[in-house]
Protein backbone atom coordinates (compact mmCIF):
# COMPACT_ATOMS: atom_id res chain seq x y z
CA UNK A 1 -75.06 8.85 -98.95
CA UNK A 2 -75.71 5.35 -98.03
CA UNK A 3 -73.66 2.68 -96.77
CA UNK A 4 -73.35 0.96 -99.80
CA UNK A 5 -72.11 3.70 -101.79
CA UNK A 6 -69.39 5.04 -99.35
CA UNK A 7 -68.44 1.58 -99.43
CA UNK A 8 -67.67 1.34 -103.02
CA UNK A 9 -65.68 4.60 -102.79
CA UNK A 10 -63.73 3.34 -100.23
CA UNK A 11 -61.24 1.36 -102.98
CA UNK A 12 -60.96 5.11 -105.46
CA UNK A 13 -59.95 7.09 -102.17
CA UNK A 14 -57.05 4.59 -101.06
CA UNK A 15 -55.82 4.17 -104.83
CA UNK A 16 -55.81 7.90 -105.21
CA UNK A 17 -53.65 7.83 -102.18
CA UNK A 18 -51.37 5.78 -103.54
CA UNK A 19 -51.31 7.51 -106.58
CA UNK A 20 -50.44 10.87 -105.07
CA UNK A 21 -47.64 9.42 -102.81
CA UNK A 22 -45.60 7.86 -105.59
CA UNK A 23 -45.45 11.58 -107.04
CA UNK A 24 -42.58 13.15 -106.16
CA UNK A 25 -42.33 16.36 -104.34
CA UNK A 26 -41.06 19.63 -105.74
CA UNK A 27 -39.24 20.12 -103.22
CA UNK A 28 -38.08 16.42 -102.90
CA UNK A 29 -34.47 16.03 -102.49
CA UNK A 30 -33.33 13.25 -105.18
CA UNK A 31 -35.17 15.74 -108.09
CA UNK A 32 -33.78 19.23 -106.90
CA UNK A 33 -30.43 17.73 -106.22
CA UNK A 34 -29.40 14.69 -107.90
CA UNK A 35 -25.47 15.72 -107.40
CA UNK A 36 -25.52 15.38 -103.83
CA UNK A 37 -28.42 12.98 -103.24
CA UNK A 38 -29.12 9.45 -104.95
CA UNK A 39 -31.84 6.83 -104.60
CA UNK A 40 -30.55 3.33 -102.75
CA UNK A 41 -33.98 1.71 -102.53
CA UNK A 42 -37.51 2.31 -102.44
CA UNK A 43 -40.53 -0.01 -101.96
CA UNK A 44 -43.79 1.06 -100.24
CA UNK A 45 -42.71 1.30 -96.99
CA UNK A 46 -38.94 2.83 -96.98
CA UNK A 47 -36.94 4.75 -99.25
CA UNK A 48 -33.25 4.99 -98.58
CA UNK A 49 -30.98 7.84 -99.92
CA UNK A 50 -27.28 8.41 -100.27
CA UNK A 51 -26.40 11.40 -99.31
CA UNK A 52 -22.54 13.09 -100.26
CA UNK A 53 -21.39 16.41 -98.80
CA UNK A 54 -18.82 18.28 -100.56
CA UNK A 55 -16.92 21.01 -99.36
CA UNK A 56 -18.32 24.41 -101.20
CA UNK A 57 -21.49 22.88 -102.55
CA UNK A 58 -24.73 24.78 -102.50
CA UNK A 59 -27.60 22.70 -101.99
CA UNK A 60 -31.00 23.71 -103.46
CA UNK A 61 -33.76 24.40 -101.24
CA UNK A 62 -35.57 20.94 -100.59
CA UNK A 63 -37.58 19.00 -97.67
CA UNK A 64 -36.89 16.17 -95.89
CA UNK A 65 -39.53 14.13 -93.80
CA UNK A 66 -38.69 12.48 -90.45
CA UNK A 67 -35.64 10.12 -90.89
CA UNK A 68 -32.82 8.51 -89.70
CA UNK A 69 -29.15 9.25 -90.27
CA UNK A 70 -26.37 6.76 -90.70
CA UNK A 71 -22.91 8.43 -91.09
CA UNK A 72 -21.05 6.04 -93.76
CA UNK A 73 -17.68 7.77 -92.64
CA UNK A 74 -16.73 9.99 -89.76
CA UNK A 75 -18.27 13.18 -90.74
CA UNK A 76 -17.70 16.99 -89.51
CA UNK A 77 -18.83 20.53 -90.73
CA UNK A 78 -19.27 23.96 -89.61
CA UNK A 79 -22.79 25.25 -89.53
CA UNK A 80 -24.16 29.06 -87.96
CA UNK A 81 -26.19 28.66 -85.13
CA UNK A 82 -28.92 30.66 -85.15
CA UNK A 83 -27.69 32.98 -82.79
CA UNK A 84 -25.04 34.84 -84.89
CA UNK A 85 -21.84 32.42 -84.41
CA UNK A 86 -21.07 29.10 -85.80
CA UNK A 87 -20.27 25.93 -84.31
CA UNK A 88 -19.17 22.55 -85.27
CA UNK A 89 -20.80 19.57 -86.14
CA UNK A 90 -19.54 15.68 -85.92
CA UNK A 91 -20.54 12.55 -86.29
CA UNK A 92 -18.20 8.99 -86.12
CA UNK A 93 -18.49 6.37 -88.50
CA UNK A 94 -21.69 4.04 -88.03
CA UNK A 95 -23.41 6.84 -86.01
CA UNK A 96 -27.29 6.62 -86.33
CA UNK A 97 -29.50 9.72 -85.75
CA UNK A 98 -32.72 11.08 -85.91
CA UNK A 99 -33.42 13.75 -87.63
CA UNK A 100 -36.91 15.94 -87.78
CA UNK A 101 -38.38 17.15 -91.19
CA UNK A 102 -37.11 20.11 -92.33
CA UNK A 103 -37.31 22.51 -95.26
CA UNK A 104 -33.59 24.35 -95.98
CA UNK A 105 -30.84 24.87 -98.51
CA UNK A 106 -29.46 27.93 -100.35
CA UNK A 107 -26.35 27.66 -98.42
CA UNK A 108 -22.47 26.73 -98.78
CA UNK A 109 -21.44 23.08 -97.80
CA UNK A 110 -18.34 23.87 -94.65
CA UNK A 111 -17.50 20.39 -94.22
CA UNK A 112 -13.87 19.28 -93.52
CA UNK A 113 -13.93 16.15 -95.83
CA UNK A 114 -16.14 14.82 -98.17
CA UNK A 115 -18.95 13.22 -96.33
CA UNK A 116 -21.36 10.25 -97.04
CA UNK A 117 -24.92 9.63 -95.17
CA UNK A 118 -27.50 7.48 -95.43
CA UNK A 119 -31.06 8.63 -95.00
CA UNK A 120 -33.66 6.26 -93.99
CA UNK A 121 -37.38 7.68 -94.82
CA UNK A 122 -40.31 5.87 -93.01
CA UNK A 123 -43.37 6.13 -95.70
């Protein structure tokens, strides 16, 4: 292929990219769960969510990428561990942290009070 040619796909290939990152994931949070997560704001290079945690709620399997947390209130829950046990989890008002991708649901919400993050997606 010459040059010339590879040049002139150059312009397809980065629109088609585009294209296929405005497309929302199956397994992308705001579509499987719309009760727990909601859409802030969105341009090409953030998207911020609203996440609520409710005591006894089941969230769907879904994905997250790489993000940061901001805890809107002071926030605490029980989770299992891994290893067989449980432990607690909490988090004071304003509290920013990062959190890896990750693939989960299927499981019970254990918080203590209604809890409200905000998710901060790099794109």
């Amino acid at each position: 292929m010459t040059s010339q040619k590879l040049l002139s796909i150059v312009p397809l290939l980065l629109l088609a990219a585009v294209v296929a990152a405005a497309v929302p994931a199956p397994l992308d949070p705001i579509r499987v769960a719309p009760h727990i997560y909601q859409l802030e704001f969105e341009n090409e290079r953030v998207r911020v969510i609203k996440q609520t945690l409710r005591n006894g709620e089941t969230q769907p399997l879904h994905a997250h990428p790489d993000r940061l947390l901001v805890y809107l209130q002071t926030c605490a829950w029980v989770e299992e561990d891994g290893e067989g046990g449980k432990r607690m989890q909490s988090f004071k008002y304003g509290e920013v942290v990062w959190a890896e991708a990750e693939t989960h649901g299927g499981g019970n919400a254990s918080v203590v009070q209604e809890c409200k993050i905000l998710e901060i997606e790099m794109l």
